[in-house]
Protein backbone atom coordinates (compact mmCIF):
# COMPACT_ATOMS: atom_id res chain seq x y z
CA UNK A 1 -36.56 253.01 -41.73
CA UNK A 2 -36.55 257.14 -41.03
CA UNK A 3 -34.70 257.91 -37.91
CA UNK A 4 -37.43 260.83 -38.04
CA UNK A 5 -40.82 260.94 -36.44
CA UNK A 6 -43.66 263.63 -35.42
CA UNK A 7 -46.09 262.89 -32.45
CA UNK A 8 -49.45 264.56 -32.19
CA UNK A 9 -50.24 265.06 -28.39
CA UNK A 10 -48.19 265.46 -25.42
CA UNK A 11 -50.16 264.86 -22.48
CA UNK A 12 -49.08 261.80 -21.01
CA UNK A 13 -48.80 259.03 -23.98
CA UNK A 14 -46.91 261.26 -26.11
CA UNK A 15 -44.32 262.54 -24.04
CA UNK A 16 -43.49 258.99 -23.25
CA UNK A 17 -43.45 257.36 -26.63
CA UNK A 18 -40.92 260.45 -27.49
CA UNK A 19 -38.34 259.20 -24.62
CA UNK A 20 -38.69 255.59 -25.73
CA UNK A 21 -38.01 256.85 -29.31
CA UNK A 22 -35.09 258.79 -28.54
CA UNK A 23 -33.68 256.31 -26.83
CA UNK A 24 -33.22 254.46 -29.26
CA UNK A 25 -32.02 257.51 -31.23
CA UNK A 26 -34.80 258.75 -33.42
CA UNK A 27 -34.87 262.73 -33.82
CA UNK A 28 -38.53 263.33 -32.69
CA UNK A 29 -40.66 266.47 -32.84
CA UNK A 30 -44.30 266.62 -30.22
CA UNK A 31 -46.90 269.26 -31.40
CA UNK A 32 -50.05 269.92 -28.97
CA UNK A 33 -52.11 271.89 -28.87
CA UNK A 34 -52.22 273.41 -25.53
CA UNK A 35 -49.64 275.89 -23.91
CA UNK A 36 -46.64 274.75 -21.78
CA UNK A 37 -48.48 273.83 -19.35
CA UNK A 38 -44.81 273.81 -16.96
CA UNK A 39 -45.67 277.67 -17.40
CA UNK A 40 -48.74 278.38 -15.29
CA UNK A 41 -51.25 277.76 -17.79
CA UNK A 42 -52.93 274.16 -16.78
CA UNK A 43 -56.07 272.88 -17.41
CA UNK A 44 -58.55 272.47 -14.26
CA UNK A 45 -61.71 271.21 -13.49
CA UNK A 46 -61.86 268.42 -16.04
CA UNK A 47 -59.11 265.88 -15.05
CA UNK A 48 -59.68 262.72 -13.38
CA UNK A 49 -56.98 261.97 -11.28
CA UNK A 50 -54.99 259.34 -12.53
CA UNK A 51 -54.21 255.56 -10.86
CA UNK A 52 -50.94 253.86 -11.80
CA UNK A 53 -51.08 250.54 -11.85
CA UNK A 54 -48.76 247.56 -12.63
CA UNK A 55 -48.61 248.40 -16.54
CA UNK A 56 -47.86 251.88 -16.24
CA UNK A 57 -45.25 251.25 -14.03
CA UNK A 58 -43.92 248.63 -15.69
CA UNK A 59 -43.86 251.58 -18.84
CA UNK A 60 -41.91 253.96 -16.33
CA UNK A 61 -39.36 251.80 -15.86
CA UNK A 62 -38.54 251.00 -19.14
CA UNK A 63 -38.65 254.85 -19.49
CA UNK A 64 -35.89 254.91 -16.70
CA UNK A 65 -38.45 257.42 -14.82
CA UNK A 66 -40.06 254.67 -11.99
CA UNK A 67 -38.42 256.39 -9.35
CA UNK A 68 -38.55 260.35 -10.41
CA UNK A 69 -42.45 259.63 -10.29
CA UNK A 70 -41.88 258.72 -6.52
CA UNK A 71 -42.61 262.05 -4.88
CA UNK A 72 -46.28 262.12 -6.65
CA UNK A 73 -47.81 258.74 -5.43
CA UNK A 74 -50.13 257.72 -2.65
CA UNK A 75 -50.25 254.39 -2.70
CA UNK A 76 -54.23 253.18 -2.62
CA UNK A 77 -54.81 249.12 -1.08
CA UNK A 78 -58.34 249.07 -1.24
CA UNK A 79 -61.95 250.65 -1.80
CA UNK A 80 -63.34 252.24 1.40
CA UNK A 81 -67.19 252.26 0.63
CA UNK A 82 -69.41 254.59 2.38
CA UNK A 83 -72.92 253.90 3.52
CA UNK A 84 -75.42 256.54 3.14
CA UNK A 85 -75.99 255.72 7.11
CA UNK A 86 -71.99 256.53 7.89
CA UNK A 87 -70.46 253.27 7.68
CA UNK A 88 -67.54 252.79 6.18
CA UNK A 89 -66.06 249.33 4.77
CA UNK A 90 -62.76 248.57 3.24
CA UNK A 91 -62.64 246.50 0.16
CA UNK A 92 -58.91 245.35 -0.30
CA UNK A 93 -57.71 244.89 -4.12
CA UNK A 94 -55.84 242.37 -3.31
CA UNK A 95 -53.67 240.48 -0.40
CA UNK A 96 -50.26 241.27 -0.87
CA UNK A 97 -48.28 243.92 0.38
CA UNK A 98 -47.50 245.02 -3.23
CA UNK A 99 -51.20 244.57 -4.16
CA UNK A 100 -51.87 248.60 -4.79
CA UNK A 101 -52.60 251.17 -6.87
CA UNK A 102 -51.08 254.69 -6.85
CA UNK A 103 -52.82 257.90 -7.21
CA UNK A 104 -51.17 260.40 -9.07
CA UNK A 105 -52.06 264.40 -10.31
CA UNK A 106 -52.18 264.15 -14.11
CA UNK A 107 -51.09 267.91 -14.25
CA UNK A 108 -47.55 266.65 -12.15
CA UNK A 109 -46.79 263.07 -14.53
CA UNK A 110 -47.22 265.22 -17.00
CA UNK A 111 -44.78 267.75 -16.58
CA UNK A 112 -42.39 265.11 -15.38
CA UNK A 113 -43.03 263.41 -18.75
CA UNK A 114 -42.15 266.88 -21.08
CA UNK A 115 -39.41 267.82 -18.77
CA UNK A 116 -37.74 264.11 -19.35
CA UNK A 117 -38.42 264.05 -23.23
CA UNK A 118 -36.79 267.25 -23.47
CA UNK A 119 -33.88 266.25 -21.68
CA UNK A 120 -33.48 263.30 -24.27
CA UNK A 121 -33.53 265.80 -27.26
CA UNK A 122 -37.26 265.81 -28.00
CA UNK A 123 -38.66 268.96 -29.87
CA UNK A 124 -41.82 269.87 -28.18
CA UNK A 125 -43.71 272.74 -29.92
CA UNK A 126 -46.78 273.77 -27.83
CA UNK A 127 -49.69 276.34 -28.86
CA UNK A 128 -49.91 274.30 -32.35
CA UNK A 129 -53.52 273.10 -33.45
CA UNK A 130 -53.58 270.54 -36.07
CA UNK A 131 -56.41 272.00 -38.12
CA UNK A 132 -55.54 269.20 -40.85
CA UNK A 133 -53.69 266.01 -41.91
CA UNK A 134 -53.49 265.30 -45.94
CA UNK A 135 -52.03 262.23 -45.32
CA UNK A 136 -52.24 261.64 -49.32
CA UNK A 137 -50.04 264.04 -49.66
CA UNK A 138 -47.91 264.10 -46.45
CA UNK A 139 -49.09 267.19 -44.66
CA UNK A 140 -49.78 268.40 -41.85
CA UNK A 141 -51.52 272.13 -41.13
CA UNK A 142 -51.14 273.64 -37.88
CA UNK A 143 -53.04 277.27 -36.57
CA UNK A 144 -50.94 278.99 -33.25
CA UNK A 145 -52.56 281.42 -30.85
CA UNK A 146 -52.26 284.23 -33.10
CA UNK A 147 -53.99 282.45 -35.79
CA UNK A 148 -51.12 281.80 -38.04
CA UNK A 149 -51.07 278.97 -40.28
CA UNK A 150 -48.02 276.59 -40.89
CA UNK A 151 -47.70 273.70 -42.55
CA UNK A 152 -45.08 270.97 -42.18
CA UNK A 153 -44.73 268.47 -45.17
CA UNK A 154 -43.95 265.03 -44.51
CA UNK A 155 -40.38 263.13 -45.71
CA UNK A 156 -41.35 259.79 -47.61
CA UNK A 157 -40.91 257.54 -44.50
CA UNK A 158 -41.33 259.64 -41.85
CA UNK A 159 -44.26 258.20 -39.47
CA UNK A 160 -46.54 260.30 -37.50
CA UNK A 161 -48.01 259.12 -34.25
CA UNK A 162 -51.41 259.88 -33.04
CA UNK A 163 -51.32 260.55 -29.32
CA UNK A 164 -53.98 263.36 -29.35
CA UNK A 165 -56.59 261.93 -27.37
CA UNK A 166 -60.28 261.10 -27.94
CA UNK A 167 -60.26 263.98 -30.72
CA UNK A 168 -57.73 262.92 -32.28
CA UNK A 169 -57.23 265.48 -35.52
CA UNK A 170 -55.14 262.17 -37.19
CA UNK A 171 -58.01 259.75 -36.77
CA UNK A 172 -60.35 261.67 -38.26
CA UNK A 173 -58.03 262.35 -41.29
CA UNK A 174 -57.42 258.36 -41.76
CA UNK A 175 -61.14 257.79 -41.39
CA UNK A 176 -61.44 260.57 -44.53
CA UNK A 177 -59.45 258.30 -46.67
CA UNK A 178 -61.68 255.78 -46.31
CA UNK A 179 -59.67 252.73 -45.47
CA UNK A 180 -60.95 252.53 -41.82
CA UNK A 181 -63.91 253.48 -39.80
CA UNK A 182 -64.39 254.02 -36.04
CA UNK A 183 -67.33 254.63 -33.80
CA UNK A 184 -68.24 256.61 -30.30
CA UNK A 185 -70.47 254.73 -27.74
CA UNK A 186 -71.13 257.77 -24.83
CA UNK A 187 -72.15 256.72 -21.86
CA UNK A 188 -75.57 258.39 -20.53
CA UNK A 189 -73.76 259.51 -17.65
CA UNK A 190 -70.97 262.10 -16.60
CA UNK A 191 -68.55 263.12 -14.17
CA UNK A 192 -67.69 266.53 -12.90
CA UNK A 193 -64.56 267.24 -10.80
CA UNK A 194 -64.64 268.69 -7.57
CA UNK A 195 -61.84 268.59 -4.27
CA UNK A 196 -61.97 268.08 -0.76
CA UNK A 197 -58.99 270.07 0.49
CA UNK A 198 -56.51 269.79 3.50
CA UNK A 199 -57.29 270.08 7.16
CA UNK A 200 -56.00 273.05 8.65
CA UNK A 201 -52.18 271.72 9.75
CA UNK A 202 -52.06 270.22 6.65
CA UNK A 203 -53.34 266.94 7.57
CA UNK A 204 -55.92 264.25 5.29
CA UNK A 205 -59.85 264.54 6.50
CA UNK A 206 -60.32 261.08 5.31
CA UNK A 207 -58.18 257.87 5.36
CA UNK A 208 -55.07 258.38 3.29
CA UNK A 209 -53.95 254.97 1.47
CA UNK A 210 -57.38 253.93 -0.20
CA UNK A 211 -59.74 255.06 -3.12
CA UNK A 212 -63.15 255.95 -1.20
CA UNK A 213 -66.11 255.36 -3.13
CA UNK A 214 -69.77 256.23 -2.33
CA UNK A 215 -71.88 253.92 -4.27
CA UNK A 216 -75.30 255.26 -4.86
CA UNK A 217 -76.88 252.92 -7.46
CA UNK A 218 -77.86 255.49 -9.94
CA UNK A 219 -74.79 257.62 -9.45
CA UNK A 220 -71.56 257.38 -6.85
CA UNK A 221 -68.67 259.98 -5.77
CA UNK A 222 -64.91 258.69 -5.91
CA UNK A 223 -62.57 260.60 -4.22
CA UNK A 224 -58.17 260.01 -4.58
CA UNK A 225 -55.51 261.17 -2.23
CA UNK A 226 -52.70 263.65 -3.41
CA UNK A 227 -49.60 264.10 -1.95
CA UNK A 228 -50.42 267.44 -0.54
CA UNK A 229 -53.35 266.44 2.01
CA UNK A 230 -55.92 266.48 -0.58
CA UNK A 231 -58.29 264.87 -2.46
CA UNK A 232 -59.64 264.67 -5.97
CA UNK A 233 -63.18 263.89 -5.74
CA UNK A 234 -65.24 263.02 -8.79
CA UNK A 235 -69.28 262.97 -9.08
CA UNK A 236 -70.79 260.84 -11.66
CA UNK A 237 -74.52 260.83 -12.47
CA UNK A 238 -76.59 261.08 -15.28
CA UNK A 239 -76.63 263.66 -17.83
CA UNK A 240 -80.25 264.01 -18.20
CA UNK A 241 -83.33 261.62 -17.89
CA UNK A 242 -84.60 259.64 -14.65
CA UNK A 243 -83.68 261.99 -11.71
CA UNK A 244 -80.86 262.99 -10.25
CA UNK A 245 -79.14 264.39 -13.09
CA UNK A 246 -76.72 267.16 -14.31
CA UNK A 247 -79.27 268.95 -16.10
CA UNK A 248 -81.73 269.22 -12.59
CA UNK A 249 -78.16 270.36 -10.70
CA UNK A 250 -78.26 274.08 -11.49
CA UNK A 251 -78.33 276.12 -8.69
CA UNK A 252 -76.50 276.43 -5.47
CA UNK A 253 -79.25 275.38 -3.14
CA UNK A 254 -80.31 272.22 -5.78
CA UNK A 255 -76.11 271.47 -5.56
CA UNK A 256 -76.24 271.50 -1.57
CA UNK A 257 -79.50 269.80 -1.11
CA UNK A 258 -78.09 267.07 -3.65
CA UNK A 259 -74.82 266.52 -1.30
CA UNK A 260 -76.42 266.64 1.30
CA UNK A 261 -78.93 264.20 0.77
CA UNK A 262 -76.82 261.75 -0.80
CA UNK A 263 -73.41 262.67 0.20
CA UNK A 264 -73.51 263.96 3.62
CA UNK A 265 -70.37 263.05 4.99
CA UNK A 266 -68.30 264.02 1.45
CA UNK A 267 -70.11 267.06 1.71
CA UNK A 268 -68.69 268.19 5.33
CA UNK A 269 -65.94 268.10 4.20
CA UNK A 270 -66.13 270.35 0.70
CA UNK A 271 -66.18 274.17 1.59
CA UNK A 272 -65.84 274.89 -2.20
CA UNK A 273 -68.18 272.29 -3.30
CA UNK A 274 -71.01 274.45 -4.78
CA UNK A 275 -68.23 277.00 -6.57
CA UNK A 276 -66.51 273.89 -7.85
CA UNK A 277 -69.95 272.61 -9.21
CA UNK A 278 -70.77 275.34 -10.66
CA UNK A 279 -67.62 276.53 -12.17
CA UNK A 280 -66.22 273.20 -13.93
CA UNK A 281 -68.02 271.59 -16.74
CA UNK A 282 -69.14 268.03 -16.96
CA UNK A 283 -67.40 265.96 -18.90
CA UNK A 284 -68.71 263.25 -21.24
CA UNK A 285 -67.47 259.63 -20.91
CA UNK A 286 -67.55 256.79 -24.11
CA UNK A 287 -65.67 254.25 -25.57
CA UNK A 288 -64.50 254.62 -29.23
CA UNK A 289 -63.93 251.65 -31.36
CA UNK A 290 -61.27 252.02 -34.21
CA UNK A 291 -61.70 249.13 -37.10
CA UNK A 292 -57.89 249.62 -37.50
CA UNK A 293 -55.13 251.57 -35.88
CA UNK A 294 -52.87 252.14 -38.62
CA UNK A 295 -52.35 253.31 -42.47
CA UNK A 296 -49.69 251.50 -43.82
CA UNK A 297 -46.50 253.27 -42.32
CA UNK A 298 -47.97 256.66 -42.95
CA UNK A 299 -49.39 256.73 -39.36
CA UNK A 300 -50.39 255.20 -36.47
CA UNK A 301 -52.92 255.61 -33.56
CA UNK A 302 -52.25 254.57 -29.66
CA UNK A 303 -53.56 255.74 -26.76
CA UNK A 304 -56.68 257.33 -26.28
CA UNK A 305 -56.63 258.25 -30.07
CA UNK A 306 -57.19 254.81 -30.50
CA UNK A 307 -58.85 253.09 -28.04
CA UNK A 308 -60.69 255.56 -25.39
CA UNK A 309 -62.29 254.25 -22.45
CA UNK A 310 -64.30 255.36 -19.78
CA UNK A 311 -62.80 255.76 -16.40
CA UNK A 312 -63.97 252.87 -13.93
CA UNK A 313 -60.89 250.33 -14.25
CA UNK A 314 -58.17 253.34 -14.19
CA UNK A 315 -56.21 251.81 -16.96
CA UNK A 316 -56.58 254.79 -19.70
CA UNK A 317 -53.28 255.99 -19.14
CA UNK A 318 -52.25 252.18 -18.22
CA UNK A 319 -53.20 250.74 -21.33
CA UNK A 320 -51.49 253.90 -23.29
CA UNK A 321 -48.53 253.59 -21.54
CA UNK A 322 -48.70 249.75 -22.49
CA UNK A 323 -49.03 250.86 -25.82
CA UNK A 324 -46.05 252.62 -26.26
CA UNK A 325 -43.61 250.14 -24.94
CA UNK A 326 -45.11 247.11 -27.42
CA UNK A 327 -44.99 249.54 -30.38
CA UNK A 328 -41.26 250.26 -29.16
CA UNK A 329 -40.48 246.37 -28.86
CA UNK A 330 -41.56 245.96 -32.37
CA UNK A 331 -38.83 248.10 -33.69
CA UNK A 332 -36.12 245.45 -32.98
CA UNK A 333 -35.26 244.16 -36.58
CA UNK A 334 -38.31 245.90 -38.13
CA UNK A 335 -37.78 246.26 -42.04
CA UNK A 336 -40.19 249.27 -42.01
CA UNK A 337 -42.54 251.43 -39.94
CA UNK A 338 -45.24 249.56 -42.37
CA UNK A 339 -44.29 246.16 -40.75
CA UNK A 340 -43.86 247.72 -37.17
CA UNK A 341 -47.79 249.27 -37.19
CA UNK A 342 -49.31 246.33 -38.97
CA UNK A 343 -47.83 244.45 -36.25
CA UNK A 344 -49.14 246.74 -33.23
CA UNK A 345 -52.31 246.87 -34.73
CA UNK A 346 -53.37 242.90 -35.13
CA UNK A 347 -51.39 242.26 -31.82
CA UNK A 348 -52.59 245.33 -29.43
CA UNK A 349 -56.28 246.06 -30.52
CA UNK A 350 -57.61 242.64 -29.05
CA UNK A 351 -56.13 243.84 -25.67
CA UNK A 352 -57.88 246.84 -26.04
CA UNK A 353 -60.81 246.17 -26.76
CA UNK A 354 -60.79 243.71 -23.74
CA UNK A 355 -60.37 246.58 -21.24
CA UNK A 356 -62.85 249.26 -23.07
CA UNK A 357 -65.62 245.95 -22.02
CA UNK A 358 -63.92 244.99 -18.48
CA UNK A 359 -64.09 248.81 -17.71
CA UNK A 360 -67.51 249.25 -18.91
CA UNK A 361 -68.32 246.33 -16.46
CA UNK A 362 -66.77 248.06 -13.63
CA UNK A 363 -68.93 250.99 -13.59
CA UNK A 364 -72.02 248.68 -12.83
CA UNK A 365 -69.79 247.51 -10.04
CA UNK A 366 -68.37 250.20 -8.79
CA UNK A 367 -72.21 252.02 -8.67
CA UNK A 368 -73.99 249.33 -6.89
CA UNK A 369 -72.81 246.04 -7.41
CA UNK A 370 -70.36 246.36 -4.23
CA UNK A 371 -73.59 247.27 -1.91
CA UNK A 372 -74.83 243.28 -2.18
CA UNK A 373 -73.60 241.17 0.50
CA UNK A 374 -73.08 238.70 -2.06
CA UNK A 375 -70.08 240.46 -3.85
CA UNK A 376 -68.79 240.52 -0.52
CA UNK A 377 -68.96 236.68 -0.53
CA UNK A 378 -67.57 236.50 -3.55
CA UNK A 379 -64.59 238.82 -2.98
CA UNK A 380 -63.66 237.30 0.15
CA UNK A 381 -64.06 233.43 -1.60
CA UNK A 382 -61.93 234.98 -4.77
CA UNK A 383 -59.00 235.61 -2.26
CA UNK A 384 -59.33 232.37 -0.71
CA UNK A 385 -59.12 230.57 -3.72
CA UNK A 386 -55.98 232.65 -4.29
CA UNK A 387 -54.63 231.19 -1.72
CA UNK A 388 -55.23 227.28 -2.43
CA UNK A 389 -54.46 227.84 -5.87
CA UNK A 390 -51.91 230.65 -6.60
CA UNK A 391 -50.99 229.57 -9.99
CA UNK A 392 -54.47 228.94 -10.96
CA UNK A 393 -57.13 230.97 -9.84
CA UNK A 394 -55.85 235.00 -10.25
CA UNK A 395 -58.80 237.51 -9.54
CA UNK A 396 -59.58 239.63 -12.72
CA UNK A 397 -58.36 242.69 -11.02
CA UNK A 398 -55.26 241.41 -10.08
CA UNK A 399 -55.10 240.49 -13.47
CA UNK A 400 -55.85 243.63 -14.75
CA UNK A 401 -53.74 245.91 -12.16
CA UNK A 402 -51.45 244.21 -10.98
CA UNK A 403 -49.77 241.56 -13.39
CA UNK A 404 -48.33 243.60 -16.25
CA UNK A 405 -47.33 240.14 -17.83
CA UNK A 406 -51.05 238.92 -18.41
CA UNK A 407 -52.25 240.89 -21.59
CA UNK A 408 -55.85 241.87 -21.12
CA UNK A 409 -57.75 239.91 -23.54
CA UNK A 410 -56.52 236.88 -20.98
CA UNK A 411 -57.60 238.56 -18.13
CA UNK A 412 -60.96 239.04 -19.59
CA UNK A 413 -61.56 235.39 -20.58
CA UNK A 414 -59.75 233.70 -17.88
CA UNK A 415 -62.33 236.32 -15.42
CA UNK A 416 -65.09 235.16 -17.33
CA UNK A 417 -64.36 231.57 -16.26
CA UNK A 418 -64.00 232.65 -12.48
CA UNK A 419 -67.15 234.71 -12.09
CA UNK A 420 -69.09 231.53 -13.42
CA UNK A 421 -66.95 229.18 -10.59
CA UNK A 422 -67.71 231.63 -8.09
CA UNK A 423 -71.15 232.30 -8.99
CA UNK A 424 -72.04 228.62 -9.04
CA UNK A 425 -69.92 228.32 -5.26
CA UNK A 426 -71.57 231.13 -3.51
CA UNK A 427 -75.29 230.69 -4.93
CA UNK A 428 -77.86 230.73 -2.10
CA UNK A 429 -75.01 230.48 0.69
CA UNK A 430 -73.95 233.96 2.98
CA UNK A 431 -70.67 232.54 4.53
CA UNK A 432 -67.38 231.06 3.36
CA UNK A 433 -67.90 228.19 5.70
CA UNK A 434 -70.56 226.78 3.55
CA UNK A 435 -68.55 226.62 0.78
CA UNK A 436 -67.86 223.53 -1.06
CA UNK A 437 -63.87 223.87 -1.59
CA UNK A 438 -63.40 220.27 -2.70
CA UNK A 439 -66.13 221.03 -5.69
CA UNK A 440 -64.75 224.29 -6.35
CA UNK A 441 -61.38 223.07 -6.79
CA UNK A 442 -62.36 220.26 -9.14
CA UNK A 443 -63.55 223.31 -11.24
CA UNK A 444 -60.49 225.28 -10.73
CA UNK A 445 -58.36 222.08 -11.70
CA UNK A 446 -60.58 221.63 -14.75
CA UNK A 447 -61.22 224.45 -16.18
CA UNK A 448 -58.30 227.02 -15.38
CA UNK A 449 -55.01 226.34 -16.64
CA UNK A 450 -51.87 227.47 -14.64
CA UNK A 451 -49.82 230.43 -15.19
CA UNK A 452 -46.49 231.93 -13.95
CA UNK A 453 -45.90 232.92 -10.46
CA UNK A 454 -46.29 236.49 -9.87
């Protein structure tokens, strides 16, 4: 097996598979696209900020970065929905103290993530667009600012690893051979980024240690804390169609009446909202399906280059991240690179594809789902049930965020099982008194089997 490998991509995946590889002592080159971005030049207006959860974490740690990402994260316990009519009501994700996400500027993990590669030895060559991979014949073509052309031709072995997003340049060249196929499903809505900044000392306008969400039904604002007073607020509506959309959102006075109708409160607080509105783009949102990951031990796909999601779960970067340290774990006693991505591919695309659906479903929820009293009901009996049976019955999103030893595709059937127990427990009551624990833990007993202690 080459000790020599080229990634595609360094936003955040890349970077990170390049420490775990060096590690372990492989000579690895990164080309992006983008400049340095350590030097001035970042990207705005387009990022959603990111949420680290238990599998990204867990990825940091094997990294031996958990702790340099310290200074970045504001921890998040729960969704504070806001009512159109003011109220505010917190949503916990879970129970226990450790039972958080963290909020985190994508523009800071990433630098953290080049600076730390390039302390292990990793080559990182920014300002390099892969206009073309020949993968039939080993090369790669590459056009810098100024328009030059350079091509790098591939040793016999050498791998390349396709961390370069939802446009990934190496996708689309293994889809050209013909051996594998993917598709795009766009969602009919978008997001656009905007900010609510610091108070004047300094201070946070809203609470600091949740994600606050205002659910509209049709559309719904998110907004995460930063480290510096902020917050990174994010619209999502419809591109076009039924009104409100992006396309009727044009003008500063249709921007303002928008907020202010729907958004009141948010909008209070957003002096720069209509130059923010204005000035970023809107960005589109989809999941892509890829029928396989890999081409022999030519190259491989992880990341959002394989399986892109939209945003409503947070576990983009999670499930990445995840990516990288089972394709690393697969090198112990590998024969080949071949044997290594066959392997990540049939083991890591059912997990996958588990979370593209389970985030999908959390958009519904996220929109309007959480304004019925009866996911109330439901939360607060899923937390109970916790309780009585802690081996047992896990809610989904603890699952999902905060067990980094439960691989997706579980989460999403064993969920499946508990949305029908708590569906059929909860139907036509409005209280947790009138619930029929001895019943529901007959289910539970019968139908859930246990699992390891968190």
């Amino acid at each position: 097996m080459t000790k020599n490998a080229i990634i595609l991509g360094a936003g955040c995946t890349g970077p990170l598979l390049a420490i775990l590889l060096a590690g372990r002592g492989f000579k690895t080159q990164i080309f992006e696209r983008r400049p340095d971005p350590r030097l001035g030049q970042r990207e705005t207006g387009r990022s959603i900020n990111l949420a680290l959860a238990a599998r990204g974490l867990n990825a940091l740690e094997h990294a031996g970065l958990r702790r340099a990402v310290d200074p970045w994260l504001v921890p998040m316990y729960g969704r504070l929905v806001h009512g159109l009519d003011g109220s505010q009501t917190l949503i916990p994700y879970g129970q226990r103290a450790d039972e958080m996400i963290w909020s985190v500027p994508r523009a800071a993990l990433n630098e953290l993530l080049l600076d730390a590669a390039e302390s292990r030895g990793v080559q990182i060559h920014f300002g390099q667009r892969c206009t073309r991979a020949d993968l039939s014949r080993g090369e790669l073509e590459f056009i810098d600012p100024n328009a030059r052309t350079s091509h790098i031709t591939l040793d016999e072995a050498q791998p390349v690893f396709g961390a370069d997003g939802a446009g990934s340049v190496l996708r689309r060249a293994m889809i050209e051979t013909g051996r594998i196929s993917a598709r795009e499903e766009f969602l009919d809505h978008a997001y656009k980024e905007l900010s609510i900044p610091a108070g004047p000392q300094g201070e946070y306008q809203m609470q600091r240690e949740v994600l606050h969400l205002w659910p509209r039904g049709g559309h719904m604002l998110i907004a995460l804390p930063n480290h510096d007073g902020t917050f990174t607020a994010t619209l999502f509506l419809a591109r076009a169609g039924d009104a409100p959309n992006f396309q009727m959102l044009t003008d500063a006075a249709a921007v303002d009446a928008f907020f202010t109708e729907h958004y009141p409160d948010a909008r209070a607080l957003m002096p720069n909202l209509v130059a923010e509105f204005l000035g970023h783009p809107a960005g589109l949102m989809g999941s892509l399906y890829v029928s396989q990951w890999n081409l022999s031990g030519q190259a491989v796909l992880l990341g959002d280059a394989a399986h892109a999601m939209v945003p409503f779960h947070g576990q983009g970067m999670n499930c990445g991240f995840e990516d990288c340290v089972v394709l690393e774990g697969l090198l112990d006693g590998a024969p080949s690179w071949a044997s290594v991505f066959e392997k990540f591919n049939a083991e890591r695309r059912k997990d996958a594809e588990a979370i593209i659906r389970m985030a999908l479903e959390n958009y519904g929820e996220m929109r309007d789902t959480v304004r019925d009293p009866s996911f109330a009901l439901q939360k607060e009996l899923s937390l109970e049930l916790e309780r009585r049976y802690p081996t047992r019955f896990i809610p989904k999103y603890a699952m999902v965020s905060f067990r980094a030893d439960i691989p997706y595709s579980q989460a999403e059937s064993r969920g499946a099982i508990q949305t029908q127990i708590l569906n059929e427990a909860t139907r036509g009551l409005t209280t947790l008194a009138e619930v029929d624990f001895v019943a529901v833990g007959a289910q539970i007993e019968a139908r859930l089997t246990q699992m390891p202690a968190a």
